[in-house]
Protein backbone atom coordinates (compact mmCIF):
# COMPACT_ATOMS: atom_id res chain seq x y z
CA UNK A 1 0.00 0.00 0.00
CA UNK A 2 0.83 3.33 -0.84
CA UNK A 3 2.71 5.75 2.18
CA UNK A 4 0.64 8.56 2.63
CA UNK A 5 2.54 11.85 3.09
CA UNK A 6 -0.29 13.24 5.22
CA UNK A 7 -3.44 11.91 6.86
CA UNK A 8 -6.58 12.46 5.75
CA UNK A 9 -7.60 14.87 8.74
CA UNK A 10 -4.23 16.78 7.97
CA UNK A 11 -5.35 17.26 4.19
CA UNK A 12 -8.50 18.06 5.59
CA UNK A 13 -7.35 20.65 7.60
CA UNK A 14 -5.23 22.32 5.09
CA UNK A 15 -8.68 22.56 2.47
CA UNK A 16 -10.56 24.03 5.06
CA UNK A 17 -8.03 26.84 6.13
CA UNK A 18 -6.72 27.50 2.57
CA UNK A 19 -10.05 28.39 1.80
CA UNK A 20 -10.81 30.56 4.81
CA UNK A 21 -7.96 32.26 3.75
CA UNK A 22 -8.11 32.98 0.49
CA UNK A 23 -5.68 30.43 -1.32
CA UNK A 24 -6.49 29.07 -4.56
CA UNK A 25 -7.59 25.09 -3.37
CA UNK A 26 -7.32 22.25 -6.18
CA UNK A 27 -8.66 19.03 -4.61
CA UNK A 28 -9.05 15.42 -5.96
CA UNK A 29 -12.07 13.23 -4.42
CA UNK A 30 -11.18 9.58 -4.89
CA UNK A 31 -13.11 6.33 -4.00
CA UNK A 32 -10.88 3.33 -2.65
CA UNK A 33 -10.64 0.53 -5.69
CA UNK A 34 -11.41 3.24 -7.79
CA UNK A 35 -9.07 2.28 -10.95
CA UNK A 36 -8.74 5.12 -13.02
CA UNK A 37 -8.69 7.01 -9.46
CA UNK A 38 -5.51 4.59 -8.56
CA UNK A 39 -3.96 5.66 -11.74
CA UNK A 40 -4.68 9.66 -11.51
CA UNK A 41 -3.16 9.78 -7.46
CA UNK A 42 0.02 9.66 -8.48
CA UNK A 43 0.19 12.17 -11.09
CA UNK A 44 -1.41 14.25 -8.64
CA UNK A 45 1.11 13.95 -5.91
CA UNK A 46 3.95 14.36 -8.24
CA UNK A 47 2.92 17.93 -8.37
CA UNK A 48 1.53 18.18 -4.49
CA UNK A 49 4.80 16.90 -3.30
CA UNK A 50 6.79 19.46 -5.26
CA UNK A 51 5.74 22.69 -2.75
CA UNK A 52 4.60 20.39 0.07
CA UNK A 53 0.49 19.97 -0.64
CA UNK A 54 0.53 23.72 0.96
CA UNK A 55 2.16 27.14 -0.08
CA UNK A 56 1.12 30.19 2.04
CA UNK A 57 3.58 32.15 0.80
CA UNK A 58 2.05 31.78 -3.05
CA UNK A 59 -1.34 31.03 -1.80
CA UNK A 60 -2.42 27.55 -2.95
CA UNK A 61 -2.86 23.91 -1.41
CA UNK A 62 -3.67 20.82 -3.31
CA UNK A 63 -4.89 18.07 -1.05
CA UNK A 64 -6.62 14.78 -2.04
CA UNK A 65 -9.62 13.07 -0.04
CA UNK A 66 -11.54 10.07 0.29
CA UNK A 67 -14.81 10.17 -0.87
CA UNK A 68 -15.88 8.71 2.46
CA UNK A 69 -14.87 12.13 4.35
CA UNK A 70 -17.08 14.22 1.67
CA UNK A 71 -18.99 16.09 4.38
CA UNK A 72 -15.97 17.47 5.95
CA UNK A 73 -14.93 18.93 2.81
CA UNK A 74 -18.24 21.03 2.18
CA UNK A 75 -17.54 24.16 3.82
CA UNK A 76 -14.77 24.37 1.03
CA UNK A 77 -16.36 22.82 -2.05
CA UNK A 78 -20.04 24.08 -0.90
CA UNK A 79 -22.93 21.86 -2.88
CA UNK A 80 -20.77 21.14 -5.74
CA UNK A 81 -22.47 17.84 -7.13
CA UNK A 82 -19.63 15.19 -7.05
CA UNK A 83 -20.81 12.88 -9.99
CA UNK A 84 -17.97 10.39 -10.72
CA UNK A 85 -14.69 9.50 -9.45
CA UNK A 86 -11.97 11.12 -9.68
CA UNK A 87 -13.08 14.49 -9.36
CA UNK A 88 -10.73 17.38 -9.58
CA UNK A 89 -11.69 20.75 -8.42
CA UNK A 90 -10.27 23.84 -7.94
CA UNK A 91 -12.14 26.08 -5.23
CA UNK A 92 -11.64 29.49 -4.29
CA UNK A 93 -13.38 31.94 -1.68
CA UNK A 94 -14.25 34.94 -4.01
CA UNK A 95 -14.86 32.55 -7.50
CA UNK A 96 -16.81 29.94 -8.32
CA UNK A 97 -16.21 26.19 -8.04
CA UNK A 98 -14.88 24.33 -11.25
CA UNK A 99 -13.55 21.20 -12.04
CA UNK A 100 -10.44 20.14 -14.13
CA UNK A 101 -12.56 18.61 -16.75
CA UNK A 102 -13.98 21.98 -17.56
CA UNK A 103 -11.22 23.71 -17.60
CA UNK A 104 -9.12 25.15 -20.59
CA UNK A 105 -5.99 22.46 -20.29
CA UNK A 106 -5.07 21.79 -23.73
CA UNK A 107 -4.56 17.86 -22.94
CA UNK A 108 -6.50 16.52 -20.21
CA UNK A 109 -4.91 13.46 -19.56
CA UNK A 110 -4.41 13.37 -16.29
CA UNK A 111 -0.73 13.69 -16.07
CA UNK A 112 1.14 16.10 -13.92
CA UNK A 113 2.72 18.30 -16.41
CA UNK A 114 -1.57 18.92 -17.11
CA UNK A 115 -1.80 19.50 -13.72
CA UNK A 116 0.34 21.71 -13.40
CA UNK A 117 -0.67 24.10 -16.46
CA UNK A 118 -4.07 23.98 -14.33
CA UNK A 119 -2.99 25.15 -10.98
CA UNK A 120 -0.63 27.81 -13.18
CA UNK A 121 -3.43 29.31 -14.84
CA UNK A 122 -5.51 30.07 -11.79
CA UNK A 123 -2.38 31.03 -9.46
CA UNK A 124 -1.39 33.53 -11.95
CA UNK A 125 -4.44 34.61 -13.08
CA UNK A 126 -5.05 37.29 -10.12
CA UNK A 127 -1.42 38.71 -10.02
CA UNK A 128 -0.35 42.01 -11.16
CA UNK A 129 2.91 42.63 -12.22
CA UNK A 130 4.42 45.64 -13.22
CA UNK A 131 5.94 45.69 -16.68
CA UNK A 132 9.75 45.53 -15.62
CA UNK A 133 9.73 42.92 -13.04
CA UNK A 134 10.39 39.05 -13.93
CA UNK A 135 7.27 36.79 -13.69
CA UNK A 136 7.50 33.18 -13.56
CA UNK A 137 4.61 30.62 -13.17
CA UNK A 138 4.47 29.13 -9.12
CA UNK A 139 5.71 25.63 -10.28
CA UNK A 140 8.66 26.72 -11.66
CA UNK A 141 10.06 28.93 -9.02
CA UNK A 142 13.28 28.37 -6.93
CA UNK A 143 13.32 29.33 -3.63
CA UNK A 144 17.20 30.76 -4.36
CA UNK A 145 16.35 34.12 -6.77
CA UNK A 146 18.63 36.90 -5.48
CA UNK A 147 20.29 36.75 -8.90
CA UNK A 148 17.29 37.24 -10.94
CA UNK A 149 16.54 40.38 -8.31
CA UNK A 150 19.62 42.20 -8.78
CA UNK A 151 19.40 41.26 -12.88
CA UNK A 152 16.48 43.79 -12.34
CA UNK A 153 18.04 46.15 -9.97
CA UNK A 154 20.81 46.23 -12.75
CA UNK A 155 18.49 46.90 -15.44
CA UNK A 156 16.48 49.87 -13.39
CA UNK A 157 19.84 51.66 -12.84
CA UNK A 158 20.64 51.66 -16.76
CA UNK A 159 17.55 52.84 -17.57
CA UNK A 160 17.98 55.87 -15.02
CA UNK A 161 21.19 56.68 -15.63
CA UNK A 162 20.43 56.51 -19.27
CA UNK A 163 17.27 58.64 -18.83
CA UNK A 164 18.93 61.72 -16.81
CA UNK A 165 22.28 61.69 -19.66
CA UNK A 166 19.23 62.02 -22.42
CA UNK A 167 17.84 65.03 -20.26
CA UNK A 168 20.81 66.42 -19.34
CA UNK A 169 21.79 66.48 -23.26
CA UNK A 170 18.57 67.70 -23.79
CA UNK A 171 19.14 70.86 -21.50
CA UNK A 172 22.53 71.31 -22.52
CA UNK A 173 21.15 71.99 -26.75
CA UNK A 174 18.19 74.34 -25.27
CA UNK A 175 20.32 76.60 -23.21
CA UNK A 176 22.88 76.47 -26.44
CA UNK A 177 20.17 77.86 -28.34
CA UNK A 178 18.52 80.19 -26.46
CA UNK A 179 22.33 81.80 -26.04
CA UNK A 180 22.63 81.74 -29.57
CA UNK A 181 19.25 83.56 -30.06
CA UNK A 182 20.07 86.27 -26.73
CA UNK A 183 23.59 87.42 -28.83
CA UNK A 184 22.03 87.52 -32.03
CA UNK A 185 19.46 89.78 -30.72
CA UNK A 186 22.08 91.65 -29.04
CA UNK A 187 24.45 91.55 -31.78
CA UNK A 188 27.46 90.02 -30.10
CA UNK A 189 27.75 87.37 -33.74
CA UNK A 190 27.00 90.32 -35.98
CA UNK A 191 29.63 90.56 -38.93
CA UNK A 192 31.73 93.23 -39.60
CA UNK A 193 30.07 93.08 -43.28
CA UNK A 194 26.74 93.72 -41.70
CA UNK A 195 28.06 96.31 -38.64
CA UNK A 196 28.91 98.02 -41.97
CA UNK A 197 25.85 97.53 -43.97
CA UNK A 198 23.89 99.03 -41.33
CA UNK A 199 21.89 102.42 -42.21
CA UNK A 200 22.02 104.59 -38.74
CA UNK A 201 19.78 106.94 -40.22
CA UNK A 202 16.91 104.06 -40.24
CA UNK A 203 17.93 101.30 -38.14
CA UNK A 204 15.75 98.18 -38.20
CA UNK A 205 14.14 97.23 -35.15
CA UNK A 206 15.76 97.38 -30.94
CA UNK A 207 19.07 95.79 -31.75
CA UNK A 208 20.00 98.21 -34.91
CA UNK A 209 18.77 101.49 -33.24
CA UNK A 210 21.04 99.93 -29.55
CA UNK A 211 23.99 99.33 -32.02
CA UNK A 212 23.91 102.62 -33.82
CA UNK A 213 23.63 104.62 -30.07
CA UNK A 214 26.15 102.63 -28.28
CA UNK A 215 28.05 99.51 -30.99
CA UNK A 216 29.88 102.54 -33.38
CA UNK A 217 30.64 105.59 -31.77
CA UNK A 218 34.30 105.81 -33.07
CA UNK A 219 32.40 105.26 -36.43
CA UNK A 220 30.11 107.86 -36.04
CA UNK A 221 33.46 110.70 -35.27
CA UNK A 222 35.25 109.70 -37.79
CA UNK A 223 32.08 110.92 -40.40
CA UNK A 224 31.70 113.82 -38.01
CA UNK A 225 35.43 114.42 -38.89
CA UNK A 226 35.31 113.93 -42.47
CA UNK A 227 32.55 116.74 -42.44
């Protein structure tokens, strides 16, 4: 006979208070003899066994239960009409009851790798992740991922560092052009060609009339001199 990992009033247990909680439940009635049940168990505890039939930390237990203890499962699984054996459900505080035969696994054989895309789609289904941090499905998680953290520290400090040289550039080209446009208007680039071309007697605009009163006066003696 089989070793069970946990009795049945442990598994039990763990149903009840997931689901008082809030976790996300997946739970496989079985009858004793059953043979496609006998075949299915294993499968099934492949994946339990791989975070220990309960996760708190990710929010999720996956227990299986003898038909015979049915009425100590119903405050989790409510009136949910147990028709055949196995049954697979997944059961959840805040949605409503459904069973892995109903569900959108691509290959419902049974097998733990189908299992597992189950329990994946309704674990991640609720999360929110912001766009730059790194999302893996609950099955596939190691407990060891300090490197994958500071992968993403990393890649938040280029992205700063990269954002304030792009402003800083930025403000560096306005200020060169606004000083451009302040000595233009005050006529600190003006060519001696255009000084020259200048007509005092109708100066164009501020800058002409400033230049004529104040940019020329040696100009402006030696015409007084030549008169």
């Amino acid at each position: 006979m089989e070793d069970e990992k946990y009795t049945q009033d442990k598994l039990i247990e763990f149903l009840n208070d997931g689901h008082k909680i809030g976790h996300h439940c997946f739970v496989l009635i079985y009858l004793v003899g059953c043979g496609p049940c006998n075949m299915t168990k294993p499968e099934w505890k492949k994946v339990a066994n791989s975070f220990g039939y309960r996760n708190d930390n990710q929010g999720v237990v996956m227990v299986d239960v003898d038909q015979d203890n049915l009425d100590q499962i119903r405050p989790a699984i409510g009136n949910y009409p147990i028709s055949g054996f196995p049954t697979m459900l997944h059961v959840h505080r805040d949605m409503k009851t459904s069973s892995y035969e109903d569900s959108n696994v691509k290959n419902k054989n049974r097998s733990a790798e189908s299992f597992r895309e189950w329990i994946n789609h309704y674990v991640n289904m609720n999360k929110r992740h912001k766009p730059e941090k790194l999302h893996k499905p609950l099955l596939l998680m190691t407990h060891n991922n300090s490197s994958e953290k500071q992968d993403v520290y990393n890649y938040k400090s280029n992205l700063l560092s990269r954002s304030k040289s792009s402003n800083s550039s930025k403000s560096s080209k306005r200020k060169s052009k606004k000083t451009q446009k302040i000595n233009s208007q005050m006529g600190g680039k003006w060519s001696l060609k255009y000084k020259r071309s200048i007509n005092c007697k109708r100066p164009k605009g501020f800058s002409q009339r400033q230049h004529c009163k104040y940019g020329r006066p040696n100009h402006r003696r030696s015409r007084y001199r030549r008169k």
